[in-house]
Protein backbone atom coordinates (compact mmCIF):
# COMPACT_ATOMS: atom_id res chain seq x y z
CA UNK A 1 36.16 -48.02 -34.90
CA UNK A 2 36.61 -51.30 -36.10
CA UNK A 3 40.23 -52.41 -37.11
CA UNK A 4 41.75 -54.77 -39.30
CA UNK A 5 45.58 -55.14 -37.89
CA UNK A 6 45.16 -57.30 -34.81
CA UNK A 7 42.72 -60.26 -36.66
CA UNK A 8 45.38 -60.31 -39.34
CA UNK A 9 48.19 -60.59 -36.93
CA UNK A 10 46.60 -63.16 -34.88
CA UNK A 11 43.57 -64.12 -36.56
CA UNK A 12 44.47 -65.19 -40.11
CA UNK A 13 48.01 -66.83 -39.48
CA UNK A 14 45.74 -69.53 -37.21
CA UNK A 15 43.02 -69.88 -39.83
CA UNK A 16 45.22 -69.95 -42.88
CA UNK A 17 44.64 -73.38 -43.80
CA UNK A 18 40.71 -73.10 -42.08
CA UNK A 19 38.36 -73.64 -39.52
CA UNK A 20 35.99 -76.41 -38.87
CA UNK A 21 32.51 -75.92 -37.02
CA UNK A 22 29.91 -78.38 -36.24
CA UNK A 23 26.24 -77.44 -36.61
CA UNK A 24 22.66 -78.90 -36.32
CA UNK A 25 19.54 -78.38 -38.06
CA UNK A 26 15.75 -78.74 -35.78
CA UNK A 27 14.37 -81.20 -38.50
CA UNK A 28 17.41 -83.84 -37.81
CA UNK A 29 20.54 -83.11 -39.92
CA UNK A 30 24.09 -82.57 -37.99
CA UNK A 31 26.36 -80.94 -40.16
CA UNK A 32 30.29 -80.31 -40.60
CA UNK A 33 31.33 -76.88 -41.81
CA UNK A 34 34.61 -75.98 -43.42
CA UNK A 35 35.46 -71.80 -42.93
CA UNK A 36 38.38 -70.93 -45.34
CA UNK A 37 39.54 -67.11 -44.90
CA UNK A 38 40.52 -65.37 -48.19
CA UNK A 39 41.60 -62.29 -45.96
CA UNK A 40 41.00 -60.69 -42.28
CA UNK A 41 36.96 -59.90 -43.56
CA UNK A 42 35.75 -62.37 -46.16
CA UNK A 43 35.53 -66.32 -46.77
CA UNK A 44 33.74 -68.86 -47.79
CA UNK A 45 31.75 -71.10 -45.10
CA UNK A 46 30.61 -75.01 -46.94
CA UNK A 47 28.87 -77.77 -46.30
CA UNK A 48 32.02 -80.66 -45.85
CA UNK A 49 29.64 -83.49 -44.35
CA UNK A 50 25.94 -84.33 -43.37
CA UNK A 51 24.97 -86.96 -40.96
CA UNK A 52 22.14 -88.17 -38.80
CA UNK A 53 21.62 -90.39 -35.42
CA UNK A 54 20.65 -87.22 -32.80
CA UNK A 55 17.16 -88.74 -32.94
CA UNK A 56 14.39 -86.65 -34.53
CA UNK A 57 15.13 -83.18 -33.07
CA UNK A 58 18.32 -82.16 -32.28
CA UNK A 59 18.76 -79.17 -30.28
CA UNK A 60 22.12 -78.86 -28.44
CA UNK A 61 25.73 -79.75 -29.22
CA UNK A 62 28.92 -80.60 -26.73
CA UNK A 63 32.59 -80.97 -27.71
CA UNK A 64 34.82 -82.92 -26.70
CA UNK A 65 38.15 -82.04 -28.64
CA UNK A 66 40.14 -84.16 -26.47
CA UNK A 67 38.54 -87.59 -27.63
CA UNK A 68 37.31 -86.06 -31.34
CA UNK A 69 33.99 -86.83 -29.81
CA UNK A 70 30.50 -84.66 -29.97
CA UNK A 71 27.70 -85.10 -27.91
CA UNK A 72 23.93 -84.41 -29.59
CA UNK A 73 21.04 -84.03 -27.36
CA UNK A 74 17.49 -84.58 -28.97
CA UNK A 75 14.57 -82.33 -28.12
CA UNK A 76 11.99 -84.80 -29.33
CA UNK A 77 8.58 -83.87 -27.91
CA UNK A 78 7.48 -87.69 -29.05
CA UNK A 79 7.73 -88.92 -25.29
CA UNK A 80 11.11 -90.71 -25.80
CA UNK A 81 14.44 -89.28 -27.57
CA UNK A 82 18.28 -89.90 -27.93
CA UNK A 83 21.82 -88.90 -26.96
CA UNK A 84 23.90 -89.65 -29.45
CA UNK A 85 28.07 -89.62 -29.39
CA UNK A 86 29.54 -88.86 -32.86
CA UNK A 87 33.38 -89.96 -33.38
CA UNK A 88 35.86 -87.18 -35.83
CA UNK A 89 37.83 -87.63 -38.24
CA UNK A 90 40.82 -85.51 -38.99
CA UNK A 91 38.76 -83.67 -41.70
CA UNK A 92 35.91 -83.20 -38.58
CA UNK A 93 33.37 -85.48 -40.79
CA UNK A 94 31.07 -87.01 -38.21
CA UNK A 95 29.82 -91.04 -37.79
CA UNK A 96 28.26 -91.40 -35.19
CA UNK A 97 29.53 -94.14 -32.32
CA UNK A 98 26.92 -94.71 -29.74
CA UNK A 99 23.57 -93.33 -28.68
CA UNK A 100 20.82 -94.08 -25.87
CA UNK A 101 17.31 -93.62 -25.58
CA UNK A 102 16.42 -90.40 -23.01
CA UNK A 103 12.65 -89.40 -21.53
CA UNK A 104 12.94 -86.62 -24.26
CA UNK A 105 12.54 -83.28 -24.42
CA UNK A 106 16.16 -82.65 -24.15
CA UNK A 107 17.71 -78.99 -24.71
CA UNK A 108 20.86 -78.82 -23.68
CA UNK A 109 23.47 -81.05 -21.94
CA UNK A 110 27.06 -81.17 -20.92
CA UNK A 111 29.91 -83.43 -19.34
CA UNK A 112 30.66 -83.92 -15.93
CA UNK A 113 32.20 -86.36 -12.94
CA UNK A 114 34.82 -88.61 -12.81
CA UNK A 115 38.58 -87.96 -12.52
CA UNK A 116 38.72 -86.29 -16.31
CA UNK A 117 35.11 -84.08 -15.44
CA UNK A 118 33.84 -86.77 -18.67
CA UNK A 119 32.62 -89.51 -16.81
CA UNK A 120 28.74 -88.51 -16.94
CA UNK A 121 26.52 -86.80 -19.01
CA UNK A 122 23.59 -84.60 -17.55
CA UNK A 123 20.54 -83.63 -19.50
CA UNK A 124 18.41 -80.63 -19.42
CA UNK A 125 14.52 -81.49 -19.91
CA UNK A 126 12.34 -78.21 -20.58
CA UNK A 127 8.71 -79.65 -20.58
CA UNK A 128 9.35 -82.25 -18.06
CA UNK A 129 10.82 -79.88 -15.74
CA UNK A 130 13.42 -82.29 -15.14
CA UNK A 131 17.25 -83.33 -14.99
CA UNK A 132 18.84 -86.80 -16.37
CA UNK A 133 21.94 -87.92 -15.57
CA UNK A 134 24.01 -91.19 -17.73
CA UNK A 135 27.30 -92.70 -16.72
CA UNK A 136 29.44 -92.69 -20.09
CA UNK A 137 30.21 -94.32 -22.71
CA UNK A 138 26.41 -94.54 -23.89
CA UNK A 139 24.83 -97.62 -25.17
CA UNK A 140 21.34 -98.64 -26.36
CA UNK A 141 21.11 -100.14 -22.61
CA UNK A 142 22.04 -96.95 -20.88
CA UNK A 143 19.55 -96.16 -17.80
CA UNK A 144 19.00 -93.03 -16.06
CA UNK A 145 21.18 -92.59 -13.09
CA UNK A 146 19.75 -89.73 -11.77
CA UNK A 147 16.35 -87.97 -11.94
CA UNK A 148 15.16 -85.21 -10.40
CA UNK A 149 11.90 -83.12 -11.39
CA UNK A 150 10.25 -80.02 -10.07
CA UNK A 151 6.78 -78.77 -9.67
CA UNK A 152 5.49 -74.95 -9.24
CA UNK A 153 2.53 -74.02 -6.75
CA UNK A 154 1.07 -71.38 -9.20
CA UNK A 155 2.71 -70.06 -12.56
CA UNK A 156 5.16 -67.37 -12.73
CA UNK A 157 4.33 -63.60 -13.86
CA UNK A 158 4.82 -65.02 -17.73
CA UNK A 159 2.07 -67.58 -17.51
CA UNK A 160 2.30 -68.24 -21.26
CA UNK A 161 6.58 -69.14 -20.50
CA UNK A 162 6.34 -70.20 -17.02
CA UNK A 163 4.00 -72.03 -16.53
CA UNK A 164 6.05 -74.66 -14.54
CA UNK A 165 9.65 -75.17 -14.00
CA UNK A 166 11.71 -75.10 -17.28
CA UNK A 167 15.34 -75.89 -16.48
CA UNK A 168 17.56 -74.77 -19.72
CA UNK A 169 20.54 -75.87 -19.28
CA UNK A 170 23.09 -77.77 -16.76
CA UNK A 171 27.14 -77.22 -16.15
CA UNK A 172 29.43 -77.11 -13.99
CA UNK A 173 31.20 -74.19 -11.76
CA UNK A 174 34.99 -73.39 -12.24
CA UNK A 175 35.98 -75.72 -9.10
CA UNK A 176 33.70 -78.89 -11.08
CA UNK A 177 32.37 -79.42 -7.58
CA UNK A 178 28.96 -78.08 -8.30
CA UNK A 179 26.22 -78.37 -11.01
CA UNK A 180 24.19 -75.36 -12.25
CA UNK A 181 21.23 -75.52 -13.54
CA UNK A 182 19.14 -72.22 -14.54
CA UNK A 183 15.26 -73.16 -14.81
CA UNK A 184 13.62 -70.61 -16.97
CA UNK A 185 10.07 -71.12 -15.69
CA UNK A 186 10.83 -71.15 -11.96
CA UNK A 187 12.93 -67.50 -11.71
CA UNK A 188 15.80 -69.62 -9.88
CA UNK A 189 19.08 -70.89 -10.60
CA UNK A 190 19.18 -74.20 -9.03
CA UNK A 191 22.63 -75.43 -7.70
CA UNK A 192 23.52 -79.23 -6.94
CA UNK A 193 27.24 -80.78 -5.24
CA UNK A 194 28.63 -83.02 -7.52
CA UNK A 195 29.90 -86.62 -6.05
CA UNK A 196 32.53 -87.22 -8.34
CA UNK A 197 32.77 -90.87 -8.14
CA UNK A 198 29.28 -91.74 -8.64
CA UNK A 199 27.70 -88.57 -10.54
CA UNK A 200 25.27 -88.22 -7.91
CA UNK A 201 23.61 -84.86 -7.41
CA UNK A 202 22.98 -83.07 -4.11
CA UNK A 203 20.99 -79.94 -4.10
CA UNK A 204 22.09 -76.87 -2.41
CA UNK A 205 19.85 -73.31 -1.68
CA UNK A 206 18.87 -72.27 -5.26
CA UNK A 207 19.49 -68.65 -6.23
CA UNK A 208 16.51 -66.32 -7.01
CA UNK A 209 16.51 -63.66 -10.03
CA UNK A 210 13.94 -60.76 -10.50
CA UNK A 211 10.52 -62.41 -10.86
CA UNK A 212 10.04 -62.57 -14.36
CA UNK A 213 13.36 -63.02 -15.97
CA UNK A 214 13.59 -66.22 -16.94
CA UNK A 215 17.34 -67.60 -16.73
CA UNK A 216 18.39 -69.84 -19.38
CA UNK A 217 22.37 -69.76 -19.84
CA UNK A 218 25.16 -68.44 -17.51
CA UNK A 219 28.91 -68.24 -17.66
CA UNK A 220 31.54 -67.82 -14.91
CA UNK A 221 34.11 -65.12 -14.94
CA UNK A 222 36.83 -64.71 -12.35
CA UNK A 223 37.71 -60.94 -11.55
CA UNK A 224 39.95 -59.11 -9.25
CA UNK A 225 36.93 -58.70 -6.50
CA UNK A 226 36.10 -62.21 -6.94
CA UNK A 227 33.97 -64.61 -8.68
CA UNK A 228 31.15 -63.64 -10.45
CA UNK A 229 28.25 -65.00 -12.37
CA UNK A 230 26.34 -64.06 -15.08
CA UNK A 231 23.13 -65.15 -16.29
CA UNK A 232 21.38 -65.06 -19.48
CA UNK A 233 17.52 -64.08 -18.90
CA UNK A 234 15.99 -65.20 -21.60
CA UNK A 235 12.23 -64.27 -20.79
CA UNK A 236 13.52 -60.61 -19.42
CA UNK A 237 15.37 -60.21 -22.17
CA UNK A 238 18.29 -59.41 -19.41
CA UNK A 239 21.47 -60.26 -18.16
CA UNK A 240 22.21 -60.92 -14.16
CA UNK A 241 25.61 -60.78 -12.36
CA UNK A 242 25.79 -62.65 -9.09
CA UNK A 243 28.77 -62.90 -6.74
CA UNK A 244 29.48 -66.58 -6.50
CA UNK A 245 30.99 -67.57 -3.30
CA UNK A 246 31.74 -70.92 -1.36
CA UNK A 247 30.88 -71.63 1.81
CA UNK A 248 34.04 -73.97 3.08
CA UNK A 249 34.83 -77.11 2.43
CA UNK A 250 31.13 -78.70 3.01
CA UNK A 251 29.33 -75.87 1.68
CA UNK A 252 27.51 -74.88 -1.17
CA UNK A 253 27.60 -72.51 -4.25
CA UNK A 254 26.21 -69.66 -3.15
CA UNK A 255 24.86 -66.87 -6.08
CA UNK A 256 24.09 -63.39 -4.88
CA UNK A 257 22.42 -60.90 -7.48
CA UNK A 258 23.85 -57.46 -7.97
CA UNK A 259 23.19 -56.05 -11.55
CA UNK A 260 20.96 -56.42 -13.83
CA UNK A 261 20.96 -55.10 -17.36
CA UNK A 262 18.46 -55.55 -20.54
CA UNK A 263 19.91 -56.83 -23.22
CA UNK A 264 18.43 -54.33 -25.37
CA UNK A 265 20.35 -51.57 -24.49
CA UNK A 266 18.78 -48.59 -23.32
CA UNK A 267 15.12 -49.85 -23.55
CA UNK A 268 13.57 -53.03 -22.03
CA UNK A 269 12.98 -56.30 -23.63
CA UNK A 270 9.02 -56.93 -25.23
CA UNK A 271 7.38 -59.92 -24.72
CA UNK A 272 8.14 -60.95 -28.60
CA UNK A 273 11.63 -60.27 -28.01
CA UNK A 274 13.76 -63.37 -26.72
CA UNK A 275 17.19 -63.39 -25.51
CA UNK A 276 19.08 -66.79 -25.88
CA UNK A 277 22.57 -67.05 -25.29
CA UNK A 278 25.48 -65.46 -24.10
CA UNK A 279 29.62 -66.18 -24.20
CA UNK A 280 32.30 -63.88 -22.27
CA UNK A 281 35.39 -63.76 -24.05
CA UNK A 282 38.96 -61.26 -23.34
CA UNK A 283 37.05 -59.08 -20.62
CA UNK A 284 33.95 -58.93 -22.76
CA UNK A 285 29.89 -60.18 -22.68
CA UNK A 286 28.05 -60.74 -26.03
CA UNK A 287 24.52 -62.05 -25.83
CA UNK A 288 22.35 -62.16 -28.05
CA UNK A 289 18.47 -61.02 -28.76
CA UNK A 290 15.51 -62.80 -30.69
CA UNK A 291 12.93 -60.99 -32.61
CA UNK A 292 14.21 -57.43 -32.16
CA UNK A 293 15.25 -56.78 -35.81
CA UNK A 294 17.25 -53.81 -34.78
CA UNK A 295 19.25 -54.21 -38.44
CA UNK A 296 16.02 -54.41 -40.57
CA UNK A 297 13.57 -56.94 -41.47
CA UNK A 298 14.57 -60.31 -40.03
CA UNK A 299 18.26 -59.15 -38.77
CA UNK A 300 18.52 -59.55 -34.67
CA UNK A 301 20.95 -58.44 -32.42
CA UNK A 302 24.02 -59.32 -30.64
CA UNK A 303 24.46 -57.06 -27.63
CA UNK A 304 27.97 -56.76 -26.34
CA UNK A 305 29.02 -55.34 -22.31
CA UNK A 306 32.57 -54.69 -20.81
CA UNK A 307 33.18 -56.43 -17.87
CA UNK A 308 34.99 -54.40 -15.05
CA UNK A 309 38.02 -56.18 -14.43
CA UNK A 310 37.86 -55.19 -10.93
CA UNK A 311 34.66 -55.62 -10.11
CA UNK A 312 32.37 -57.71 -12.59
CA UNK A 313 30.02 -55.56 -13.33
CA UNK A 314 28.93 -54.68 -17.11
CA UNK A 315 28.61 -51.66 -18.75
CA UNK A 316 26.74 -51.89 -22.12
CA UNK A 317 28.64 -50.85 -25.13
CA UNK A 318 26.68 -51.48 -28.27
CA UNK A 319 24.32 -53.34 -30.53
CA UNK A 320 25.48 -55.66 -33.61
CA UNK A 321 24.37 -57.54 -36.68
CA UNK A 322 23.80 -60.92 -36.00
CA UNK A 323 23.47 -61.40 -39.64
CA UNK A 324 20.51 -63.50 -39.01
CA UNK A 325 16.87 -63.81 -37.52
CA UNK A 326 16.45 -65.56 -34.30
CA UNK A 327 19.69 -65.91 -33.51
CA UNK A 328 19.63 -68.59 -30.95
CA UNK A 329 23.39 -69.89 -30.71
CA UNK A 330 26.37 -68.18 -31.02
CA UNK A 331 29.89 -69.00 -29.82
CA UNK A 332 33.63 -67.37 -30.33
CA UNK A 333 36.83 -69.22 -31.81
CA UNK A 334 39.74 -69.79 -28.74
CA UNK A 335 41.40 -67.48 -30.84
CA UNK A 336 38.86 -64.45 -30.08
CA UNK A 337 38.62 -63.28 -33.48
CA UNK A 338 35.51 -65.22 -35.03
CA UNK A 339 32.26 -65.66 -33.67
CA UNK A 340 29.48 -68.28 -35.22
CA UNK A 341 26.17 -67.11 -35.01
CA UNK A 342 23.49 -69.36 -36.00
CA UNK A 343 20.02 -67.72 -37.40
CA UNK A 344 17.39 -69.80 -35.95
CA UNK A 345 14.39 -69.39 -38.73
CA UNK A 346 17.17 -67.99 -41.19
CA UNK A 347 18.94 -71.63 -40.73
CA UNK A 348 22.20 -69.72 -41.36
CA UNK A 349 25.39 -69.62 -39.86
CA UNK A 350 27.12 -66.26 -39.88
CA UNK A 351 30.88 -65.94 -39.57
CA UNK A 352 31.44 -62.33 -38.16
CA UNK A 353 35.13 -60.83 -37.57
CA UNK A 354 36.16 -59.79 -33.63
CA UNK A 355 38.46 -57.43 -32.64
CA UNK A 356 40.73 -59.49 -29.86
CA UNK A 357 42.19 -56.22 -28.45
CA UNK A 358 38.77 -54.18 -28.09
CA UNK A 359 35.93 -56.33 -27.92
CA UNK A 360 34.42 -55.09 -31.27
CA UNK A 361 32.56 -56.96 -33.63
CA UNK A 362 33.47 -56.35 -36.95
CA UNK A 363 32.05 -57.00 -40.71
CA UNK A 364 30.09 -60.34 -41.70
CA UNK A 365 33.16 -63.01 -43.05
CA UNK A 366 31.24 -65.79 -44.59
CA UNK A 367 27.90 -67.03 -44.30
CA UNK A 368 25.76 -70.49 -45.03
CA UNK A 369 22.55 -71.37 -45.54
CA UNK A 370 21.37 -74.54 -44.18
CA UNK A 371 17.66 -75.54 -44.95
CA UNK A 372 14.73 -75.71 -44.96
CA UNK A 373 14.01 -72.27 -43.02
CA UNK A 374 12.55 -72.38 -39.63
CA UNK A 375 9.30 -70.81 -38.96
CA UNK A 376 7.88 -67.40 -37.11
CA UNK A 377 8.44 -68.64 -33.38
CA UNK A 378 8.83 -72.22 -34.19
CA UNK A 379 11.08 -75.00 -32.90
CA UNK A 380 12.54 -75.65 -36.45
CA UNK A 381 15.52 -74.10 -38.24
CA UNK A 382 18.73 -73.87 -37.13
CA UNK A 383 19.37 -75.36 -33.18
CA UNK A 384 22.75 -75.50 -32.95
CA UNK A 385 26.60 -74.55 -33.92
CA UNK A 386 30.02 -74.84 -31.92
CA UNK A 387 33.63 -74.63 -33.17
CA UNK A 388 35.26 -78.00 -33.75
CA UNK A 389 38.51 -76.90 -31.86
């Protein structure tokens, strides 16, 4: 049962005077958001500023609250694309401060290095197969620090989605010794020491998943057993927990599967069906599903698990209205009481209210359309949303 009590307790007092989100749009638009709350389960969710400079696709978005900075990556196919820096105002309005030209192909990238973990920026190429890495601050004259670029001997058992290696994405572990970087085409979860003075990568053993999964996004959660993993499989349509141990000083991340669990619930994933992101937040795993239009025409999923505090494991509890089709990103508020989910070929950002106390999503709070509409399976639409917080 879905209650009211706790989000107005805890929710509303911190959003009286509203929220601000950051989102992106495929066709080059990045976008400030203003949420104002009427009460606990409606609002209004507006356009407060438009700007460009993420190059001609923009696909991923990093923030970096600390320096009212936000990092754009570009997904240009075009053979050559751009990571831009944006500077915030107080308002969260957007201009952007300093960009540099990348190989392209770009879909996701985070922070990393240094003595603040922000000295270096690391890139995520999908086509490529590849991963960049850029000392900070950026500048039309940035260079590649680091390459490094994978080949398969024979495609994986999705030839139409693996093809070759397809890393996804690229963060760091708890400690911000080590680099993780799940490659979608490749069924492996590669895993590189981080040299924090000079952002160089080392790689360590990668970590295999079920032939066919397809990891894409992972999150670390620390539990009474230990630490554990746990991967987003985007071509399975699944999620993976691995124990994550260290070995010593000198040693590696090391990622050992023991669960895996559809994201679908009690039925496995089809190949039209997509999963694409996943956040933990107060003891619980949301993820959420592509194409499965469990909610009626053109309304996906989000799935949401218990962890066991004990043990890590998940126990599915129920599917929800992501308000929106293809819902590729989605993230909760620090509060726990909002998540943004961002329809993909909708190009709509959903506000939804959380219940803090049990995990449960609640009714749809606001909503925004931001065109033009993606198409069926296309790279257009909506790419990206985050909390400016």
């Amino acid at each position: 049962m879905w209650t009211t009590g706790f989000v107005l307790a805890s929710g509303l007092a911190s959003h009286a005077l509203g929220a601000k989100l950051i989102a992106s749009h495929f066709s080059g638009p990045v976008y400030t958001l203003d949420l104002t709350l009427t009460n606990a389960t409606s609002g209004t969710l507006k356009v407060a500023g438009q700007t460009s400079g993420c190059g001609r696709i923009p696909a991923w978005l990093t923030v970096d609250k600390a320096s009212n900075s936000v990092y754009c990556f570009d997904e240009s196919w075009y053979g050559s694309g751009v990571l831009a820096q944006f500077s915030a105002d107080a308002d969260a309005k957007l201009t952007l401060k300093s960009s540099a030209p990348t190989l392209g192909n770009s879909v996701y990238g985070s922070l990393y290095g240094g003595s603040d973990d922000k000295s270096f920026v690391i890139t995520a190429e999908y086509s490529p197969s590849t991963i960049t890495t850029y000392k900070l601050p950026l500048s039309a004259s940035s260079k590649p620090l680091q390459k490094l670029e994978w080949t398969m001997a024979k495609p994986g058992p999705r030839p139409d989605r693996q093809d070759k290696p397809h890393p996804h994405s690229a963060f760091m572990d708890p400690s911000k010794k080590f680099m993780v970087v799940p490659d979608l085409g490749a069924d492996v979860t590669r895993i590189f020491k981080i040299n924090k003075a000079s952002g160089e990568l080392t790689p360590c053993p990668v970590a295999a998943s079920h032939p066919g999964d397809g990891p894409r996004h992972g999150e670390f959660v620390e539990t009474a057993a230990g630490l554990r993993y746990y991967s987003l499989n985007e071509v399975a349509s699944s999620v993976g927990v691995y124990n994550a141990t260290y070995a010593g000083d000198g040693g590696c991340l090391a990622l050992d599967l023991t669960q895996t669990l559809s994201t679908l619930g009690d039925r496995a994933g089809k190949t039209t069906e997509k999963a694409a992101e996943l956040r933990v937040a107060g003891g619980y795993l949301y993820a959420s599903n592509r194409n499965d239009q469990t909610f009626g025409k053109e309304q996906d999923s989000l799935a949401v698990f218990k962890i066991d505090g004990a043990d890590g494991k998940l126990a599915f509890q129920e599917l929800t209205n992501s308000h929106g089709y293809y819902p590729r990103p989605f993230e909760v508020n620090k509060a726990g009481t909002l998540v943004a989910i961002g329809g993909q070929t909708t190009a709509n950002v959903a506000i939804v209210a959380r219940d803090a106390a049990t995990g449960k999503l609640g009714p749809l709070v606001a909503n925004v359309n931001l065109p033009p509409r993606g198409t069926y399976g296309g790279e257009d639409g909506l790419s990206a949303v985050v909390w400016y917080e």
